[in-house]
N, C-alpha and C. Protein backbone atom coordinates (compact mmCIF):
# COMPACT_ATOMS: atom_id res chain seq x y z
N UNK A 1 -75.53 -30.33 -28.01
CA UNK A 1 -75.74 -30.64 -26.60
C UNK A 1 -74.48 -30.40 -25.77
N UNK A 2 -73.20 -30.91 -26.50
CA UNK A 2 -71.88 -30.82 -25.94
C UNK A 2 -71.73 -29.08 -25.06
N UNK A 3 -72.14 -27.81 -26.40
CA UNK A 3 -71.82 -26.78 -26.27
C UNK A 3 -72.87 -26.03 -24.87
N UNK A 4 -74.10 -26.89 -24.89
CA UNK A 4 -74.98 -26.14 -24.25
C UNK A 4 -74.29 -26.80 -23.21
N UNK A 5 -74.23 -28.07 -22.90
CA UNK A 5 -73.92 -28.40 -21.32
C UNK A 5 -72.17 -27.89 -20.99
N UNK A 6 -71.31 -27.36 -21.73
CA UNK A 6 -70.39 -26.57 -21.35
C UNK A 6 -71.03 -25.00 -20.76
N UNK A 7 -71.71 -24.78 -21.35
CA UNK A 7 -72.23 -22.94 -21.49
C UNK A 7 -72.67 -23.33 -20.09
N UNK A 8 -73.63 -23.91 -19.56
CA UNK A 8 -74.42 -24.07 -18.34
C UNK A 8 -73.54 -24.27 -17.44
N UNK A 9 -71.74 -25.07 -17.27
CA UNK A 9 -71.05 -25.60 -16.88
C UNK A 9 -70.60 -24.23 -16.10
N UNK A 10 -70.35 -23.51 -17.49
CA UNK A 10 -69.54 -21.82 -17.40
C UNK A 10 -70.55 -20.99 -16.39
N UNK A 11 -71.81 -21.02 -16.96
CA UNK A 11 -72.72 -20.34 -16.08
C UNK A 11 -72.49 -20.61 -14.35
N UNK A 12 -72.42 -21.74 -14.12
CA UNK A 12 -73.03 -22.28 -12.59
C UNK A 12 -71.47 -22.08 -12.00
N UNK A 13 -70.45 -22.30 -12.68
CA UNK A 13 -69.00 -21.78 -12.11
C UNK A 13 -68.64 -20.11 -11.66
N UNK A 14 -69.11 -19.41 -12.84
CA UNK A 14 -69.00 -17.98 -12.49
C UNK A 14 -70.40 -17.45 -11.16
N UNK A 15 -71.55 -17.93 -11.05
CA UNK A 15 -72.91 -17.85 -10.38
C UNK A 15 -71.28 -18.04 -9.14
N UNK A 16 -71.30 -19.45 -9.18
CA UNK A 16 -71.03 -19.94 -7.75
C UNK A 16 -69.51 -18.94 -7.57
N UNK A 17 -68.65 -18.31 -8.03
CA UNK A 17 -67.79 -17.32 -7.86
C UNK A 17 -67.89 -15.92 -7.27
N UNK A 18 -69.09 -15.75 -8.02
CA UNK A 18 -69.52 -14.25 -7.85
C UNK A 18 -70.10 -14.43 -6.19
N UNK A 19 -71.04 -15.45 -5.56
CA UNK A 19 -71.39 -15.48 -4.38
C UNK A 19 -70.39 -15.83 -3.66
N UNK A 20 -69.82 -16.35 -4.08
CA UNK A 20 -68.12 -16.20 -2.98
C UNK A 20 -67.58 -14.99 -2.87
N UNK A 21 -67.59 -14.38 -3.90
CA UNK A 21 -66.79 -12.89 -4.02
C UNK A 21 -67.40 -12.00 -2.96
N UNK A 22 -68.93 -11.99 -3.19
CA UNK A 22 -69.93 -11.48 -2.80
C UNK A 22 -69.94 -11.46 -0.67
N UNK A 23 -69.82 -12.97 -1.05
CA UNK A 23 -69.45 -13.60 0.72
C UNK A 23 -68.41 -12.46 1.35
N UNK A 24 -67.13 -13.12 0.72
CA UNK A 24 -66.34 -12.44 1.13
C UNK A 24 -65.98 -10.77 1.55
N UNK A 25 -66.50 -10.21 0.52
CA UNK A 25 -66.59 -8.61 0.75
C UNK A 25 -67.53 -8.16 1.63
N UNK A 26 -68.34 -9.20 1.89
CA UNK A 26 -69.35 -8.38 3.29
C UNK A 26 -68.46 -8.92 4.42
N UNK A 27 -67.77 -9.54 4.29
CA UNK A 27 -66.98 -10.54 5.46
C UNK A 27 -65.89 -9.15 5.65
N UNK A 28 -65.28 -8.54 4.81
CA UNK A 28 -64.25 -7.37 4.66
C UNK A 28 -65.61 -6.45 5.41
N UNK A 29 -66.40 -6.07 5.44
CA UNK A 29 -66.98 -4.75 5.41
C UNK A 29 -66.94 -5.38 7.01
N UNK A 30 -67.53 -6.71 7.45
CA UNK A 30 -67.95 -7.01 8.98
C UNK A 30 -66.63 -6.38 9.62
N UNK A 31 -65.61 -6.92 8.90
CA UNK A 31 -64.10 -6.86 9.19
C UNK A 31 -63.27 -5.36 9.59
N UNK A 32 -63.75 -4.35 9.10
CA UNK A 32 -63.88 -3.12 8.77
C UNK A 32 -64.56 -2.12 9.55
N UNK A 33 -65.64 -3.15 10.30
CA UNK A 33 -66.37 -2.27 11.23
C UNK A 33 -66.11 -3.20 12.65
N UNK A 34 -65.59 -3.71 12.45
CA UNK A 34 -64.99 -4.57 14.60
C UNK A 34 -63.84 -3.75 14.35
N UNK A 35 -62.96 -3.26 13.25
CA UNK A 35 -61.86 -2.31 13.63
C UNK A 35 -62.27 -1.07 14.02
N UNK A 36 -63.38 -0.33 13.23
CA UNK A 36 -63.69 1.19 13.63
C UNK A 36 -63.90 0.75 14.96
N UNK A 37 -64.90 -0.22 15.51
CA UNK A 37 -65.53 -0.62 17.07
C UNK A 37 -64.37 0.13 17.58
N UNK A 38 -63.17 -0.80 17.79
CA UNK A 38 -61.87 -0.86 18.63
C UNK A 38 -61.77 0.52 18.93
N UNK A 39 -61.76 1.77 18.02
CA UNK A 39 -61.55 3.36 18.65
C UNK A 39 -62.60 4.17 19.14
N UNK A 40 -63.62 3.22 19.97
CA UNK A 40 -64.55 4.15 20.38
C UNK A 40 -65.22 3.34 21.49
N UNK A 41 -65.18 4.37 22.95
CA UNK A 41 -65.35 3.98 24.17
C UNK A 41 -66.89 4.32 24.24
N UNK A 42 -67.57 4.74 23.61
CA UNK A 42 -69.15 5.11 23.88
C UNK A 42 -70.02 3.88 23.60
N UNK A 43 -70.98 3.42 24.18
CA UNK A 43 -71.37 2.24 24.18
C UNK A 43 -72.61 2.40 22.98
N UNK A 44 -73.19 3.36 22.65
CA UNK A 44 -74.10 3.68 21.99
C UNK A 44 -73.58 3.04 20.69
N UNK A 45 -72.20 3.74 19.82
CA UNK A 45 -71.83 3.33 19.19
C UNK A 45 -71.14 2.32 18.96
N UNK A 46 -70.92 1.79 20.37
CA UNK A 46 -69.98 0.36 20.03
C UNK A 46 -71.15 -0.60 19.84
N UNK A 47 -72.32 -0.43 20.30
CA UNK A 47 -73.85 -1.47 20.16
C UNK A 47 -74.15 -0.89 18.48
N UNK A 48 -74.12 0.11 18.20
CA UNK A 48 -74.84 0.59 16.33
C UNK A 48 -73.39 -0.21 15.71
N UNK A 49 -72.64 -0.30 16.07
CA UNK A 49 -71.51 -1.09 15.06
C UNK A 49 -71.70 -2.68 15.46
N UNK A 50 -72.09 -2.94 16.35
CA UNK A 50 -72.23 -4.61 16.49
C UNK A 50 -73.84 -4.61 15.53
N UNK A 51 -74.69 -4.07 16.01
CA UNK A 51 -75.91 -4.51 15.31
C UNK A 51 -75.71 -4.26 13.51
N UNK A 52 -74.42 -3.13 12.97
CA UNK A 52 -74.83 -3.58 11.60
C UNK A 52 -73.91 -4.54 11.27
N UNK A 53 -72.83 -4.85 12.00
CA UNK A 53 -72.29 -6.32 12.14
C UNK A 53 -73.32 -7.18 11.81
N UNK A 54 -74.11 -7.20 12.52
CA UNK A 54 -74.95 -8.55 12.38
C UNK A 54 -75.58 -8.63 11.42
N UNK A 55 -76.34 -7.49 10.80
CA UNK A 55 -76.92 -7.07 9.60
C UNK A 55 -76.25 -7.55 8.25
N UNK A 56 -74.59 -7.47 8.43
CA UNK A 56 -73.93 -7.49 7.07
C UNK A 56 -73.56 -8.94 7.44
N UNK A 57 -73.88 -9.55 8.74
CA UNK A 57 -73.27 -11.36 8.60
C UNK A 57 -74.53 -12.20 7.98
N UNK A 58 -75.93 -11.53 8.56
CA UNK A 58 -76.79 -12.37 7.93
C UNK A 58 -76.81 -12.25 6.54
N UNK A 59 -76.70 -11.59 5.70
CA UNK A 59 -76.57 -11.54 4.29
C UNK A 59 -75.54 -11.93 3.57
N UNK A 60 -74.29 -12.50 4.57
CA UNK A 60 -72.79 -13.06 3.91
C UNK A 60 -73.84 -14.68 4.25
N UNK A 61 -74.39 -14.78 5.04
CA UNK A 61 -74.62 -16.13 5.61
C UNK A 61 -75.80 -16.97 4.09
N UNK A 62 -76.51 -15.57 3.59
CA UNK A 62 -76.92 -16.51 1.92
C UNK A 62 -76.20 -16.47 0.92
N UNK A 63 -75.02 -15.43 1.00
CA UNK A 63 -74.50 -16.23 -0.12
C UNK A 63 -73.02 -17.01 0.12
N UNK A 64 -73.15 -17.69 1.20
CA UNK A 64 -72.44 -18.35 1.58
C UNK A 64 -73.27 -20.05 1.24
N UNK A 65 -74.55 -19.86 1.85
CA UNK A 65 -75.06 -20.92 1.11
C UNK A 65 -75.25 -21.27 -0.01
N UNK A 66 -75.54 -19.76 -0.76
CA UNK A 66 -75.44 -20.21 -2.36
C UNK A 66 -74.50 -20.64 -2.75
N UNK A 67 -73.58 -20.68 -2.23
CA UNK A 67 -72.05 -20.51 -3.14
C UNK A 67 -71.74 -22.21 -2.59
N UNK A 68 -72.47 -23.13 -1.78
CA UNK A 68 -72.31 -24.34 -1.69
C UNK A 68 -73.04 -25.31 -2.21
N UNK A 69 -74.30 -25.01 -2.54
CA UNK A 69 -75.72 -25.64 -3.01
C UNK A 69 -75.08 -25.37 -4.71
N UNK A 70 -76.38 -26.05 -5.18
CA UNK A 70 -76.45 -26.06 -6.39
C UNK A 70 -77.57 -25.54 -7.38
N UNK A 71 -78.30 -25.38 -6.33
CA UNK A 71 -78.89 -24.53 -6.72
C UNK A 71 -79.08 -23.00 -6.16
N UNK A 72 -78.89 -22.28 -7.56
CA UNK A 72 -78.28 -20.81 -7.40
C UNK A 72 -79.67 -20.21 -7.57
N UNK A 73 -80.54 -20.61 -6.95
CA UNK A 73 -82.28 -19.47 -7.55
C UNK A 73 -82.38 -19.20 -6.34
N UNK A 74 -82.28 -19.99 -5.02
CA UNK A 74 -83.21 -20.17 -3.89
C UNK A 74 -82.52 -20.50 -2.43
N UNK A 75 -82.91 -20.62 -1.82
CA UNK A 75 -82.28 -20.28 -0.34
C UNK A 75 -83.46 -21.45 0.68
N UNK A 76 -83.25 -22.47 0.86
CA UNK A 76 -83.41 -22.97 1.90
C UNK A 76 -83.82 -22.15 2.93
N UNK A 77 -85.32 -22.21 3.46
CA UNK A 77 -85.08 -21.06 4.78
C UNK A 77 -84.77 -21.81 5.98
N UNK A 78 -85.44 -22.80 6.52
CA UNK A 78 -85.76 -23.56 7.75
C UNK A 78 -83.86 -23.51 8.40
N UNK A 79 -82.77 -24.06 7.69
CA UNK A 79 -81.06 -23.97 8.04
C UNK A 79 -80.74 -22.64 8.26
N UNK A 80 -80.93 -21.75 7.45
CA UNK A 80 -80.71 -19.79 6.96
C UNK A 80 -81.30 -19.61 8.95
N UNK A 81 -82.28 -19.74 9.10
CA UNK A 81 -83.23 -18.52 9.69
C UNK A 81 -82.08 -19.45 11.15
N UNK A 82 -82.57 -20.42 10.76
CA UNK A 82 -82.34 -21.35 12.37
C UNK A 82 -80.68 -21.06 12.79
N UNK A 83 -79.55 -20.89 11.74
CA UNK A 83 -78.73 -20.59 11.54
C UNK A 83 -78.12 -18.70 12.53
N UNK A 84 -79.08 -18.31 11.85
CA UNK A 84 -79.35 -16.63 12.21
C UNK A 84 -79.41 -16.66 13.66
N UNK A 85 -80.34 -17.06 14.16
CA UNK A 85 -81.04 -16.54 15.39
C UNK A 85 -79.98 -17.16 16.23
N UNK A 86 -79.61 -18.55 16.05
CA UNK A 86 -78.45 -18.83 17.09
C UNK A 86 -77.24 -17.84 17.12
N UNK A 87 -76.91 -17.40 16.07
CA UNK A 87 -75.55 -16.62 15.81
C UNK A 87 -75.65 -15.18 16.87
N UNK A 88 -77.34 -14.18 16.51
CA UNK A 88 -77.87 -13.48 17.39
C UNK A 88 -77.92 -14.25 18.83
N UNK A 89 -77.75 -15.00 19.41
CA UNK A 89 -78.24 -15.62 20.89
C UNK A 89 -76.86 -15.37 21.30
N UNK A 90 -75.56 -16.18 20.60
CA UNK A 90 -74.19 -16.15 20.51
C UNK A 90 -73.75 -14.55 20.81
N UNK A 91 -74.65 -13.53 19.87
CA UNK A 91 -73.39 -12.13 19.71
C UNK A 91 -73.86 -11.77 21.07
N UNK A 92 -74.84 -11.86 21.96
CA UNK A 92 -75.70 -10.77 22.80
C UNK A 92 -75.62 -11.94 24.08
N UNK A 93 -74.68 -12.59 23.58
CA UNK A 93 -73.84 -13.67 25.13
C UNK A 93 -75.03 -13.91 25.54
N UNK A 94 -75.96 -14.92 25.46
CA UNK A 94 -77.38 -15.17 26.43
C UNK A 94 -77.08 -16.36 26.53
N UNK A 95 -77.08 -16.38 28.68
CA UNK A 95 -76.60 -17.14 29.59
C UNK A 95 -77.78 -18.61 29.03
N UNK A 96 -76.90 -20.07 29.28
CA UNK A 96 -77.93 -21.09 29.06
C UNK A 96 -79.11 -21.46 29.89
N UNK A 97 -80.59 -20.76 29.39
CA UNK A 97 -81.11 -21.33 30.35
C UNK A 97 -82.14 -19.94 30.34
N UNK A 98 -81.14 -18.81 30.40
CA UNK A 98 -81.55 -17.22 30.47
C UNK A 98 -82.83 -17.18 29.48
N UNK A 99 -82.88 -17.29 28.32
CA UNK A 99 -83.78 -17.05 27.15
C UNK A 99 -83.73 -18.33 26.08
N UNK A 100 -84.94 -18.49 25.86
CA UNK A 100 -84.50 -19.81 25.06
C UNK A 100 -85.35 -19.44 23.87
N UNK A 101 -85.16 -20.05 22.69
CA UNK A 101 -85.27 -20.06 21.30
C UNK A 101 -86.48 -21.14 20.99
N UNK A 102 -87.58 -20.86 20.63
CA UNK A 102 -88.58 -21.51 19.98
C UNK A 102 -88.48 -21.33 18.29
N UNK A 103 -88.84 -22.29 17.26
CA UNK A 103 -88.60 -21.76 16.68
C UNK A 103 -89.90 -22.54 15.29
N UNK A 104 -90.41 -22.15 14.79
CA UNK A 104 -91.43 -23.03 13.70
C UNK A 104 -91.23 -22.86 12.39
N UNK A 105 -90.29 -23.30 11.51
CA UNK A 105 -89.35 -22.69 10.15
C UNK A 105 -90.03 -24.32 9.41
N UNK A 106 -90.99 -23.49 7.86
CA UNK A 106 -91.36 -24.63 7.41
C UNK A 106 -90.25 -25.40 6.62
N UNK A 107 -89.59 -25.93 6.00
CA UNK A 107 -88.99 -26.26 4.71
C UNK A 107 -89.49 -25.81 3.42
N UNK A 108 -89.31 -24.77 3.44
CA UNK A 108 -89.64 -23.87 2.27
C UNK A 108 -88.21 -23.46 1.33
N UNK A 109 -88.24 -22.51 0.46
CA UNK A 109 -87.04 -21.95 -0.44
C UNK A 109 -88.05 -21.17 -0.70
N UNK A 110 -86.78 -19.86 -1.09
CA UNK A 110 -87.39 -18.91 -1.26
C UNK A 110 -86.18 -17.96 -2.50
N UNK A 111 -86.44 -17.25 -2.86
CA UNK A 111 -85.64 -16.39 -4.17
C UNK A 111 -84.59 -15.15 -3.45
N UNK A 112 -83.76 -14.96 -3.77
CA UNK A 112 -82.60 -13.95 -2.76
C UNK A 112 -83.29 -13.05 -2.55
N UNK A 113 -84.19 -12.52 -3.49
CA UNK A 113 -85.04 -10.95 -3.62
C UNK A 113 -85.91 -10.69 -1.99
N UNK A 114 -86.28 -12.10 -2.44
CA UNK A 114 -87.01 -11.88 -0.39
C UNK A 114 -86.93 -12.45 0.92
N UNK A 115 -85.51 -13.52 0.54
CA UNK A 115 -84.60 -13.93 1.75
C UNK A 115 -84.18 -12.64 2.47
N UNK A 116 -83.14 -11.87 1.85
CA UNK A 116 -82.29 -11.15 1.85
C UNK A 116 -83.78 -10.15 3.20
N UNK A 117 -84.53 -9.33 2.78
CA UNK A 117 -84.95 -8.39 3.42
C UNK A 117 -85.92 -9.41 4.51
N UNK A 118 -86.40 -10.62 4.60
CA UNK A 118 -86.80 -11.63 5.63
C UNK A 118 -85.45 -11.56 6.70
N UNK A 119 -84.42 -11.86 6.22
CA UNK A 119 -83.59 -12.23 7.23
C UNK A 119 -83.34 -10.86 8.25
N UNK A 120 -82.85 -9.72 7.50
CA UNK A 120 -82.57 -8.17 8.24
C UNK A 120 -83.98 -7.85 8.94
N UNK A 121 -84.93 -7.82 8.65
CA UNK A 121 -86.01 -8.22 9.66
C UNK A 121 -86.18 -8.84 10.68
N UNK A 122 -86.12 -10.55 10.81
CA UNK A 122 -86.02 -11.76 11.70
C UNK A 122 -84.50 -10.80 12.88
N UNK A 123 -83.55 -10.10 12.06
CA UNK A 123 -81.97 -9.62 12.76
C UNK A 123 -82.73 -8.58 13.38
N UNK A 124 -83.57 -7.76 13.08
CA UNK A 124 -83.68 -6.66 13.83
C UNK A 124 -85.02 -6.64 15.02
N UNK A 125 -86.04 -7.84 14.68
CA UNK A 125 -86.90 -8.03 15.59
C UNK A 125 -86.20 -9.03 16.68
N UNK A 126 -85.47 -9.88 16.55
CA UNK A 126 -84.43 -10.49 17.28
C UNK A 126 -84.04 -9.84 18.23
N UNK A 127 -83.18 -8.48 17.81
CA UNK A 127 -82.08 -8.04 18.48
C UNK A 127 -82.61 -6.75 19.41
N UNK A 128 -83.96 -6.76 19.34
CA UNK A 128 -85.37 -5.76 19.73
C UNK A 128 -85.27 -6.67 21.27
N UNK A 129 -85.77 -7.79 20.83
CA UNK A 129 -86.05 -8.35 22.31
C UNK A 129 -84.90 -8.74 23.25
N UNK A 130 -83.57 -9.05 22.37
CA UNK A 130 -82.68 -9.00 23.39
C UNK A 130 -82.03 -8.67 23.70
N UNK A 131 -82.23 -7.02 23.49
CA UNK A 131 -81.81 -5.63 24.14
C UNK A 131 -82.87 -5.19 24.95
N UNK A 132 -83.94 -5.64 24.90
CA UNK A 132 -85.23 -4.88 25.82
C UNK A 132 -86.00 -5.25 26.53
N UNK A 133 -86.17 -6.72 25.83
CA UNK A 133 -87.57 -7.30 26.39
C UNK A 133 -87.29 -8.16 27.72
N UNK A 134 -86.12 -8.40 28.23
CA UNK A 134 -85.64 -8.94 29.28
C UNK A 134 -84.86 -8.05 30.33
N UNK A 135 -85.03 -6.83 31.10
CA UNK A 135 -84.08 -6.46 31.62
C UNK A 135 -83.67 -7.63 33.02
N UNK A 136 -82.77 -6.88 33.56
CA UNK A 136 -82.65 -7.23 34.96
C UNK A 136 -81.92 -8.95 34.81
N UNK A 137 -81.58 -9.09 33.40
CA UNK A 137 -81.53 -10.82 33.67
C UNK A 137 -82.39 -11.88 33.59
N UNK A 138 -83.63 -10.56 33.56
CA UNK A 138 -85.11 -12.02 33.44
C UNK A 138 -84.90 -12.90 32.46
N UNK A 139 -85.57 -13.93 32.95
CA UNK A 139 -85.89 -15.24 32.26
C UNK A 139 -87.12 -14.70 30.85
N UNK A 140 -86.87 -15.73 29.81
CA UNK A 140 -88.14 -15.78 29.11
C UNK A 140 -87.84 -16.56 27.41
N UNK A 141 -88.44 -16.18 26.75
CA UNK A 141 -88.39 -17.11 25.25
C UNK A 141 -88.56 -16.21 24.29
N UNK A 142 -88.12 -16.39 22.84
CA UNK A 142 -88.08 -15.74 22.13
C UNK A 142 -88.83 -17.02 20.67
N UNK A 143 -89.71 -16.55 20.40
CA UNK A 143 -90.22 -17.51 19.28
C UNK A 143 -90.05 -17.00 17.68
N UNK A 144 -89.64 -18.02 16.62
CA UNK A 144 -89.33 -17.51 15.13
C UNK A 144 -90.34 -18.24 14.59
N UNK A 145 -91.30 -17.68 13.75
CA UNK A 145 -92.36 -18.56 13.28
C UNK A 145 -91.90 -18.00 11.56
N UNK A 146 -91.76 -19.07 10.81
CA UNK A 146 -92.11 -18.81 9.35
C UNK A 146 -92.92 -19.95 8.83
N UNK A 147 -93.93 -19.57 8.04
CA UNK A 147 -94.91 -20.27 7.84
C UNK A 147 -95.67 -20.10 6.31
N UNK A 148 -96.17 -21.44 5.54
CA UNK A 148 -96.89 -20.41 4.42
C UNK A 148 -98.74 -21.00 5.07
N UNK A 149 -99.56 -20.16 4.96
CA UNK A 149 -100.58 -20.33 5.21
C UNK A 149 -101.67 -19.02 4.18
N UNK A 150 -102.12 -20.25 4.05
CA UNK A 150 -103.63 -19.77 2.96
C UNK A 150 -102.61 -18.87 1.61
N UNK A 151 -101.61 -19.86 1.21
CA UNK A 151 -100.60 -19.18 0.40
C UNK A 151 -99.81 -17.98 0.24
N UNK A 152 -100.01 -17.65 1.55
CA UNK A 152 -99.11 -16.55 1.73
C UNK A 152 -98.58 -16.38 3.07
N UNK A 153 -97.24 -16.25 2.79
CA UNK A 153 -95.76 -16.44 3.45
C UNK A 153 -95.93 -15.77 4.77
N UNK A 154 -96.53 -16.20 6.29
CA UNK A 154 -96.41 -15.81 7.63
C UNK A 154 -95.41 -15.77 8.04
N UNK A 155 -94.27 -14.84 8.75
CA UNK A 155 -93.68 -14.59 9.46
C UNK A 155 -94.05 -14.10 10.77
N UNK A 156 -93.50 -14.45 11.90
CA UNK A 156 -94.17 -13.78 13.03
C UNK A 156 -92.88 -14.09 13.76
N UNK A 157 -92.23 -13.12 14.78
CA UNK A 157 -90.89 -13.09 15.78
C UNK A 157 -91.79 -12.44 17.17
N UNK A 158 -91.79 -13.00 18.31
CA UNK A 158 -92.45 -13.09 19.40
C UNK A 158 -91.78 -13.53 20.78
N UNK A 159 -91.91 -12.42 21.72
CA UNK A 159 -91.36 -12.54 23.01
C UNK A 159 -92.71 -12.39 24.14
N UNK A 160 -91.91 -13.22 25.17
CA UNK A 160 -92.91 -12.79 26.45
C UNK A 160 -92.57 -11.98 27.53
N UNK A 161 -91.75 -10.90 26.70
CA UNK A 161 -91.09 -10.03 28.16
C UNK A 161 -91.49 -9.15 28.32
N UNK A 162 -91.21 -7.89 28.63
CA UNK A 162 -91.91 -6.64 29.56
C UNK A 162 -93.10 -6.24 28.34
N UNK A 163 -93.18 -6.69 27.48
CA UNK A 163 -93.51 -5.50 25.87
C UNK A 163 -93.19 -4.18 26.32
N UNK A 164 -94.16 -3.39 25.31
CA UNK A 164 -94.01 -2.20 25.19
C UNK A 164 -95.44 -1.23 25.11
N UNK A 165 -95.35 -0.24 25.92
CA UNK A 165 -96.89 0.71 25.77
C UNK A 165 -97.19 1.38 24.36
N UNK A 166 -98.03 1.63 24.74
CA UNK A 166 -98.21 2.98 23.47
C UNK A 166 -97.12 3.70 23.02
N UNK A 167 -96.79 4.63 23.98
CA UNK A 167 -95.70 6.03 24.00
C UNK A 167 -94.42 5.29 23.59
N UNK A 168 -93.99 3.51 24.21
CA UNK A 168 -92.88 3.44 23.66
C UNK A 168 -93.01 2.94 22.38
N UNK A 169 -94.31 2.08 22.13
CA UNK A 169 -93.88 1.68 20.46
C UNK A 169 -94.36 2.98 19.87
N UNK A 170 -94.66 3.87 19.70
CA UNK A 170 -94.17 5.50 19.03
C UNK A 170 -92.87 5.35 18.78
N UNK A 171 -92.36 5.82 20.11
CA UNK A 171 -91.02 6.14 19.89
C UNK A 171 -90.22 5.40 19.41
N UNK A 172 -90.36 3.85 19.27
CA UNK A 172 -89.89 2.79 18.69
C UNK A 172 -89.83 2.80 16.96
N UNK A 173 -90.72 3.95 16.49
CA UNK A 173 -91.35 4.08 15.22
C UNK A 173 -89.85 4.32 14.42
N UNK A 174 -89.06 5.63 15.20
CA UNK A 174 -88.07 6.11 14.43
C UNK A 174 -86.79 6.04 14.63
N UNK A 175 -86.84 4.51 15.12
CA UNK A 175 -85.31 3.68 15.59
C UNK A 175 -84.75 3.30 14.01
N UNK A 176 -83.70 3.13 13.85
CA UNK A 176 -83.13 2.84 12.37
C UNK A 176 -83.75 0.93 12.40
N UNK A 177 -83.97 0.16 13.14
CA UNK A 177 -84.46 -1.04 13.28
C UNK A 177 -85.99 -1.41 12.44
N UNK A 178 -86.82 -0.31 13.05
CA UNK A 178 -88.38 0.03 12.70
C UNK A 178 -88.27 0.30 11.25
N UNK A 179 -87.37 1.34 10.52
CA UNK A 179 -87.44 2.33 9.13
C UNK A 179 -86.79 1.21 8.46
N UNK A 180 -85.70 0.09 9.25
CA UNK A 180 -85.81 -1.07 7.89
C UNK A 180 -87.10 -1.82 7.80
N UNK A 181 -87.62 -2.29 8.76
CA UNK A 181 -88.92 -3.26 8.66
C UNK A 181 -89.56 -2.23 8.18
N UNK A 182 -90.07 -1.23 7.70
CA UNK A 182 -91.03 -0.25 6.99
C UNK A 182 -90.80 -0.14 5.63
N UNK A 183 -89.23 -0.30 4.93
CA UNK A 183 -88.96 0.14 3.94
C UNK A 183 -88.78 -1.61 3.10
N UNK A 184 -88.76 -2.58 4.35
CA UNK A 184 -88.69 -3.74 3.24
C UNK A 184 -90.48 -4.19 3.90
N UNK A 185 -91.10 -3.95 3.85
CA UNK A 185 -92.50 -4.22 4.32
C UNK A 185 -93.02 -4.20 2.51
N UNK A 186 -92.99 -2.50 2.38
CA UNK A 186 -93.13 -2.51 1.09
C UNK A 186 -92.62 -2.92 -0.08
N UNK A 187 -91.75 -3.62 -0.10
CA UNK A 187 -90.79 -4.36 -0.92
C UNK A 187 -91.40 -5.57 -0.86
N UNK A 188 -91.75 -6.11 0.20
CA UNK A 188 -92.52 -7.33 -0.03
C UNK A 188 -93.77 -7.28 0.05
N UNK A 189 -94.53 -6.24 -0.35
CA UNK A 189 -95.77 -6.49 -0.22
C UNK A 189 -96.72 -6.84 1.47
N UNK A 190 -95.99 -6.57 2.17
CA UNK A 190 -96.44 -7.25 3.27
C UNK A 190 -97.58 -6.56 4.05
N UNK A 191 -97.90 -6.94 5.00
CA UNK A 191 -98.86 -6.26 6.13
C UNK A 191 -98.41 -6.04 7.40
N UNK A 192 -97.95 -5.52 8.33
CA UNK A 192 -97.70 -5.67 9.79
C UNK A 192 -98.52 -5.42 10.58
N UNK A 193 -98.62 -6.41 11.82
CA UNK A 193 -99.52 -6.39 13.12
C UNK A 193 -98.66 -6.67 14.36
N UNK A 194 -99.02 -5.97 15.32
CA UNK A 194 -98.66 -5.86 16.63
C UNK A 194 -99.59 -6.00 17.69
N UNK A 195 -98.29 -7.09 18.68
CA UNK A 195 -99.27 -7.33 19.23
C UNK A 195 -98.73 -7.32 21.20
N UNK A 196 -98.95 -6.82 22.11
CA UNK A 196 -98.53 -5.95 23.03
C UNK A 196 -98.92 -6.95 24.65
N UNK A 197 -99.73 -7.88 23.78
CA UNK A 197 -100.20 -8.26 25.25
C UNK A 197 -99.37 -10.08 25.54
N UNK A 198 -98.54 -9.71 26.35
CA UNK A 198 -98.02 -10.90 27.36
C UNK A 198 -96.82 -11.10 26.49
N UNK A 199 -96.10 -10.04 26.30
CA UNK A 199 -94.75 -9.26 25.58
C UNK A 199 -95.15 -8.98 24.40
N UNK A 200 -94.35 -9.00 23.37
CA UNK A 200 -94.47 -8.25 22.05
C UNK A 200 -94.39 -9.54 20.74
N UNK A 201 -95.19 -9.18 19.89
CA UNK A 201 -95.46 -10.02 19.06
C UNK A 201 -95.71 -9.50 17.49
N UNK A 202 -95.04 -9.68 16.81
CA UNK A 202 -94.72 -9.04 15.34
C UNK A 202 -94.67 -9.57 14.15
């Protein structure tokens, strides 16, 4: 018993190392790309280097939790997600009052395999509406729904601002934002629906 509860001791020390290590080097890569930012006056690219900023913080942000919990299988979502979306409200400066955050996150856990591509999703439907769905300063809300119903895992991210027509969600198809939600869709098995009327709903 002595040897096994050392071995498990060893296990949960190196687990909880490696997600520090892990933390940290996306923290170097975030680090790595606010320096490239600094030599480039084009706004196109100074916005594609903040958004995969955000991309590589939400994924330092689980194993940052792993690396404090104790348990190393699973990820708390309801802290993770609620965590996220403020950090997004924070990068994209939204005035108090301007857009506000709804948010319906069950107390669930979930396995890194499908945190990890949930969260870069929740980052990129996020960062959809508050680059678009508000011009001019408008007012409006942004809702995070995660949910399990009829045993299987609902997500839904939802705005009430301008949406989008036909011709633009096309063209919306072959944004690097869209080809991640397509490529982890199938990774999780998922389904997607859209929905256009009284802003955009996903």
């Amino acid at each position: 018993n002595e040897i096994i509860k050392n071995a498990m001791l060893e296990k949960d020390t190196l687990l909880r190392e490696i997600h520090h290590r892990v933390k940290n080097n996306l923290q170097i890569v975030s680090s790595i790309l606010s320096l490239q930012g600094r030599y480039t006056t084009d706004p196109n690219i100074e916005a594609a280097i903040r958004e995969g900023k955000d991309r590589v913080k939400s994924m330092a942000l689980i194993h940052q939790d792993l690396y404090k919990q104790d348990n190393f299988s699973g990820i708390d979502v309801k802290p993770y997600l609620d965590k996220l979306c403020k950090d997004l409200f924070n990068t994209y400066d939204v005035s108090d009052g301007q857009i506000s955050l709804i948010t319906e996150i069950q107390n669930i856990e979930l396995d890194v395999e499908s945190i990890i591509p949930i969260g870069l999703i929740v980052n990129a439907l996020i960062t959809n509406s508050l680059k678009y769905a508000f011009p001019d300063n408008r007012e409006g809300k942004i809702s995070v729904s995660l949910i399990v119903e009829n045993e299987t895992l609902k997500l839904t991210v939802a705005d009430n601002g301008i949406g989008l027509n036909a011709t633009e969600l096309e063209s919306k198809k072959d944004s690097f934002g869209h080809s991640l939600i397509r490529a982890f869709r199938n990774k999780l098995n998922a389904h997607v629906e859209v929905d256009n009327q009284g802003g955009t709903s996903i």
